[in-house]
N, C-alpha and C. Protein backbone atom coordinates (compact mmCIF):
# COMPACT_ATOMS: atom_id res chain seq x y z
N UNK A 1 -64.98 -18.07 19.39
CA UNK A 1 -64.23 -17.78 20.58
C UNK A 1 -62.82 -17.34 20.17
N UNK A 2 -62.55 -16.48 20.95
CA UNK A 2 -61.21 -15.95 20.11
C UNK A 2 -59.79 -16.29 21.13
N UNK A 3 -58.59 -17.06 20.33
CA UNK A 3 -57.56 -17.67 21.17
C UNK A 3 -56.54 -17.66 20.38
N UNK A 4 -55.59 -17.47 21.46
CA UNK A 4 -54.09 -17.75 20.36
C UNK A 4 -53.88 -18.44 19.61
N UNK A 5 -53.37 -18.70 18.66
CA UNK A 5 -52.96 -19.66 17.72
C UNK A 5 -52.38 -20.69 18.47
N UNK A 6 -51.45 -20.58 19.30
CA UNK A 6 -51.05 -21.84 20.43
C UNK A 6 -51.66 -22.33 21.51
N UNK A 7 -53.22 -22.05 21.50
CA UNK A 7 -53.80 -22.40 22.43
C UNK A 7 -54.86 -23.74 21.75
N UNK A 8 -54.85 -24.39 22.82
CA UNK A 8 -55.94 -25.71 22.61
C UNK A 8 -57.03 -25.76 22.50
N UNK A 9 -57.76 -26.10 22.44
CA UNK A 9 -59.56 -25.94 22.37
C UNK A 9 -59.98 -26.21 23.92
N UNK A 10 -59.48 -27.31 24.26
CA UNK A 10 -59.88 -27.47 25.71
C UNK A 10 -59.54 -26.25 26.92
N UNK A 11 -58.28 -25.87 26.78
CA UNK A 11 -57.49 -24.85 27.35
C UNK A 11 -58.46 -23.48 27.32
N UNK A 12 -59.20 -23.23 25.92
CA UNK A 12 -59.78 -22.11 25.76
C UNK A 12 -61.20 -21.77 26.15
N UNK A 13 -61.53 -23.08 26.49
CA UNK A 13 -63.39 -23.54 26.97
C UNK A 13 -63.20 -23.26 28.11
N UNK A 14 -62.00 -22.98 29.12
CA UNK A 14 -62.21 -22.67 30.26
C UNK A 14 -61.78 -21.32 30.63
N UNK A 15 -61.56 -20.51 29.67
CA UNK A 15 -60.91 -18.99 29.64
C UNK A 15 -62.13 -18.59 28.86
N UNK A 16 -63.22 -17.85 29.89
CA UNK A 16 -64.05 -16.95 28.93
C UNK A 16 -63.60 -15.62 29.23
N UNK A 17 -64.19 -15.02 28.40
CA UNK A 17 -64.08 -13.34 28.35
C UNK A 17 -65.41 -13.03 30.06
N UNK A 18 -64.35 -11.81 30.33
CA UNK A 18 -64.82 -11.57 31.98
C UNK A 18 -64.75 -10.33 31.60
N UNK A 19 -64.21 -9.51 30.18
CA UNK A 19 -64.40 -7.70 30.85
C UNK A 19 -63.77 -7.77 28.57
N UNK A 20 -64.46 -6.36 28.21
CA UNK A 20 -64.25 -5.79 27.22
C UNK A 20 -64.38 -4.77 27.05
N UNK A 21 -63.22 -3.98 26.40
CA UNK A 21 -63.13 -2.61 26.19
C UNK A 21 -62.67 -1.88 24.92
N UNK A 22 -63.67 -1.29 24.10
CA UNK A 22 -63.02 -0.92 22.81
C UNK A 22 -61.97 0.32 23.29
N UNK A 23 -61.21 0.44 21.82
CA UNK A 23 -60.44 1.39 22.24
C UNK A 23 -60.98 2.98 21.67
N UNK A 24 -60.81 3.96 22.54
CA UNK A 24 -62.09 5.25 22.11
C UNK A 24 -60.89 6.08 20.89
N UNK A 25 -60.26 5.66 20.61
CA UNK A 25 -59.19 6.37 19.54
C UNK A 25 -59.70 5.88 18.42
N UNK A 26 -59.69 3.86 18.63
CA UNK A 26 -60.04 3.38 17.02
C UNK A 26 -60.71 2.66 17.07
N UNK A 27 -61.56 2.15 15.92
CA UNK A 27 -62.17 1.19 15.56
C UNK A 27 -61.92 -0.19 15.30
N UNK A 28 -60.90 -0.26 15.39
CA UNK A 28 -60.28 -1.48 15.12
C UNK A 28 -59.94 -2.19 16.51
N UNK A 29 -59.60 -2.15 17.18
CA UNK A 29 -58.94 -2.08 18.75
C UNK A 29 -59.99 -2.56 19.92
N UNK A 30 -60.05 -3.61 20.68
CA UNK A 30 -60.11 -3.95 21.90
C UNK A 30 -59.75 -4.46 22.60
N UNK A 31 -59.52 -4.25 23.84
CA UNK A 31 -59.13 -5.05 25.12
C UNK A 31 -60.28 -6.39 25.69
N UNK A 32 -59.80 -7.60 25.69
CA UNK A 32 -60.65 -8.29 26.12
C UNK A 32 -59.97 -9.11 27.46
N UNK A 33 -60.23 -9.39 28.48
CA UNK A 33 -59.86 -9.73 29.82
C UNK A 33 -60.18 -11.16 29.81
N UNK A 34 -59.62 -12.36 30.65
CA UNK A 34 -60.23 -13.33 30.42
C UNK A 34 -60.13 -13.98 31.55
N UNK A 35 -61.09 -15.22 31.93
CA UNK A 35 -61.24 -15.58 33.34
C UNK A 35 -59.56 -16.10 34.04
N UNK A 36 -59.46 -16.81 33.14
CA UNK A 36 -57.41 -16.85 33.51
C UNK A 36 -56.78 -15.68 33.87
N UNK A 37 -57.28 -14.39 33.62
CA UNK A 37 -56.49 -13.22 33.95
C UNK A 37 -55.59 -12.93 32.64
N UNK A 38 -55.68 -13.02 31.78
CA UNK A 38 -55.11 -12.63 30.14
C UNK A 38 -55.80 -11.57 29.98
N UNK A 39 -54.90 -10.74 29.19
CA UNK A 39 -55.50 -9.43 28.58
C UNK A 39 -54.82 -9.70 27.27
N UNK A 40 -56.03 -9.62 26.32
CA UNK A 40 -55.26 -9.78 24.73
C UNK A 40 -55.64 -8.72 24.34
N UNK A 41 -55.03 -7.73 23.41
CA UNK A 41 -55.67 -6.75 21.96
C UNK A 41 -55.76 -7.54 20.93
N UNK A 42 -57.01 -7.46 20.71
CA UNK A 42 -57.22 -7.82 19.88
C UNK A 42 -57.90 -6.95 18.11
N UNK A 43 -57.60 -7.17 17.78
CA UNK A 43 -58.01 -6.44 15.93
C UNK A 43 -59.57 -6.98 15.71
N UNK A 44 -60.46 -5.73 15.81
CA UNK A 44 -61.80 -5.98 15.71
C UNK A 44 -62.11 -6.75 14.17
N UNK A 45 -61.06 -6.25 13.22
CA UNK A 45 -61.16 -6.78 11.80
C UNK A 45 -61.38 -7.80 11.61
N UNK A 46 -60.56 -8.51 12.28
CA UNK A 46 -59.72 -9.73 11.81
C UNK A 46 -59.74 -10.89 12.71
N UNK A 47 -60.97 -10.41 13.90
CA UNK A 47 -61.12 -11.40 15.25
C UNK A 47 -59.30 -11.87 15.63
N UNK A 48 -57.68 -11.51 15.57
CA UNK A 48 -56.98 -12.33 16.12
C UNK A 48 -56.35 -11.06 16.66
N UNK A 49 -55.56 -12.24 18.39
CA UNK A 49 -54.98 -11.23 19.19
C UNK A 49 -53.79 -11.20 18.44
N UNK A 50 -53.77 -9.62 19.04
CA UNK A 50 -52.43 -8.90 18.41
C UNK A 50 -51.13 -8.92 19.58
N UNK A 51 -51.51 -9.08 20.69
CA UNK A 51 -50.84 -9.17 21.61
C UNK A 51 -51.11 -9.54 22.59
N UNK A 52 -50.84 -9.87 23.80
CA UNK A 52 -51.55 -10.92 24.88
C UNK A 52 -50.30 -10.70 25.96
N UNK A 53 -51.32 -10.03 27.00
CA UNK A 53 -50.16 -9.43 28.06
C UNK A 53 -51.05 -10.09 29.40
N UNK A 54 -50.10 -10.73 30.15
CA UNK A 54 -50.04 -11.52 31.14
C UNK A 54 -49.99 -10.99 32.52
N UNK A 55 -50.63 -11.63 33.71
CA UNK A 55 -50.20 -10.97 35.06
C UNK A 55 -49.48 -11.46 35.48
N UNK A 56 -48.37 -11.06 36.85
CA UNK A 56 -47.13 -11.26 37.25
C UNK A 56 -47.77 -12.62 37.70
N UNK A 57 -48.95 -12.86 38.61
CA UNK A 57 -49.21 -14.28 39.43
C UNK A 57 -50.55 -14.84 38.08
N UNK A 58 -50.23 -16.36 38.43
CA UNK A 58 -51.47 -16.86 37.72
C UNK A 58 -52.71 -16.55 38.64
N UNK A 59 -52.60 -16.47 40.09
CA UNK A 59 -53.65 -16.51 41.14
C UNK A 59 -54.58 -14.97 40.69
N UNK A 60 -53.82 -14.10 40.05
CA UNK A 60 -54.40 -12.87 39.68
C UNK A 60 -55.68 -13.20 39.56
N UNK A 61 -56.25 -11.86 39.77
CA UNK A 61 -58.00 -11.45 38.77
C UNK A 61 -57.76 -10.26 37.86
N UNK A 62 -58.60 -10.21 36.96
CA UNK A 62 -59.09 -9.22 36.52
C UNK A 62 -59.93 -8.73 36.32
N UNK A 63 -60.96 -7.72 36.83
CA UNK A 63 -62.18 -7.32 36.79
C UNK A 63 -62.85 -6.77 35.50
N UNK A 64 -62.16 -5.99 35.44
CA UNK A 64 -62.55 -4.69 34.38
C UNK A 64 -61.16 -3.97 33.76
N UNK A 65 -61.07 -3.29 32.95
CA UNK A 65 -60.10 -3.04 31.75
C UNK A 65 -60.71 -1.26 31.34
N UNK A 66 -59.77 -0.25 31.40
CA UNK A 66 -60.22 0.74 30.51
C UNK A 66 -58.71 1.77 29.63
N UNK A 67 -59.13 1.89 28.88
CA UNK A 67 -58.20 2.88 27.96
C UNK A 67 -57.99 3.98 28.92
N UNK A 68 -57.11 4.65 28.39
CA UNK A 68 -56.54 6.07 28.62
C UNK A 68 -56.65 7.08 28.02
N UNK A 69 -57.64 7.81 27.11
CA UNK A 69 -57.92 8.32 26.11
C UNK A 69 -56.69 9.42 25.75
N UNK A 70 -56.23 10.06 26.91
CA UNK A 70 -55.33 11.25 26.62
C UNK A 70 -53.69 10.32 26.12
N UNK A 71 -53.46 8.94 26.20
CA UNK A 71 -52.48 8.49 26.18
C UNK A 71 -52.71 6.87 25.37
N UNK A 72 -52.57 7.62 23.89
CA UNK A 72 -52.86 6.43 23.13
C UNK A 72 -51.99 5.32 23.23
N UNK A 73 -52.94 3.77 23.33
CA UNK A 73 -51.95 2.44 23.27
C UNK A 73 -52.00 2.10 25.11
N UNK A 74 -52.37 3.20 25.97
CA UNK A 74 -52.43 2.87 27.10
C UNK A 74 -53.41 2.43 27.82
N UNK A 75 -53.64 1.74 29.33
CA UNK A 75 -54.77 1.51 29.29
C UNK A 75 -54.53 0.85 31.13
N UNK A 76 -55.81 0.38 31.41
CA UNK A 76 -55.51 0.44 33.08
C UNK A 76 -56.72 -1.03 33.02
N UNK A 77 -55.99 -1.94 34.26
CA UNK A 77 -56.53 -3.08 34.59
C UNK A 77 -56.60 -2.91 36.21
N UNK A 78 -57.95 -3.50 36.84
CA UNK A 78 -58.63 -3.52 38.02
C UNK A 78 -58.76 -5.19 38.11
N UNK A 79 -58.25 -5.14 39.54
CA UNK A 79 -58.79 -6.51 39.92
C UNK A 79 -58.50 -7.18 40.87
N UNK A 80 -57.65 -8.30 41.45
CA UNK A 80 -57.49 -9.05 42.61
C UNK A 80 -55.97 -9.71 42.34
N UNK A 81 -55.32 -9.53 43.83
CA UNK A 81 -54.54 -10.30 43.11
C UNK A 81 -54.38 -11.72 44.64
N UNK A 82 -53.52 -12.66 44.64
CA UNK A 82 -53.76 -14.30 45.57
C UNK A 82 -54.49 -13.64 46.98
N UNK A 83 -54.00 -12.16 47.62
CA UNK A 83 -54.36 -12.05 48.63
C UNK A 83 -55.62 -11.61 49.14
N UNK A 84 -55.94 -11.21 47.59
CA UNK A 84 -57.59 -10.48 47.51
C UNK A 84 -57.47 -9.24 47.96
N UNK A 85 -56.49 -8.78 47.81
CA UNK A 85 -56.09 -7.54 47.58
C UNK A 85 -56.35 -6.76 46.15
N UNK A 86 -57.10 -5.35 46.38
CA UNK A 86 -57.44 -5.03 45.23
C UNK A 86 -56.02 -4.35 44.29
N UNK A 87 -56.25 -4.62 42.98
CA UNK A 87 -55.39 -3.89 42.28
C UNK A 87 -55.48 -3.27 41.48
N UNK A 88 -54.65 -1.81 41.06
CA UNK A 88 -54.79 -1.35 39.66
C UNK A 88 -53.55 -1.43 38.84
N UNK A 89 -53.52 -1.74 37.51
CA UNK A 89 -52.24 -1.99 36.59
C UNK A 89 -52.69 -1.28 35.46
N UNK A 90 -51.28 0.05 35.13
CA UNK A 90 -51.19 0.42 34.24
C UNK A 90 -49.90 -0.18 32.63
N UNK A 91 -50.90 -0.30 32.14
CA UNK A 91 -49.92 -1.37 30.92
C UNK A 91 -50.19 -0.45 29.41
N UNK A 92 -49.13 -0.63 28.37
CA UNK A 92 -49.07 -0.03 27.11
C UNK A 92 -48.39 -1.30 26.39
């Protein structure tokens, strides 16, 4: 299971992966979404996140995750946010 280095074991048994997306540039590169609403990149190499980008509310969702192919490093998140209102977020 793949988790931050500052994360707990217990903390992480309840954050599964909900959406994955390689990146279509590299091989190395995916986006993985998690039931908490975390989006980490993570390094296919080396199983550890490289970065771990957060939503403004914890109440967030996240559905699904996709790259930007014409705009490397970029990438777009779908999902819910407390009001159940749908959302889209563009993040780099």
């Amino acid at each position: 299971m793949l988790r931050p280095d500052n994360s707990d074991a217990s903390e992480s048994l309840l954050d599964r992966v909900k959406s994955i997306e390689w990146d279509p540039l590299s091989t190395d590169y995916l986006l993985v979404s998690t039931r908490q609403s975390n989006i980490m990149l993570v390094d296919s190499n080396t199983a550890s996140v490289l970065t771990q980008f957060e939503l403004p509310s914890a109440a967030a969702e996240v559905h699904t995750l996709a790259w930007i192919p014409s705009a490397p490093g970029m990438f777009l998140s779908g999902g819910r946010d407390v009001k159940r209102l749908s959302k889209i977020r563009l993040s780099n």
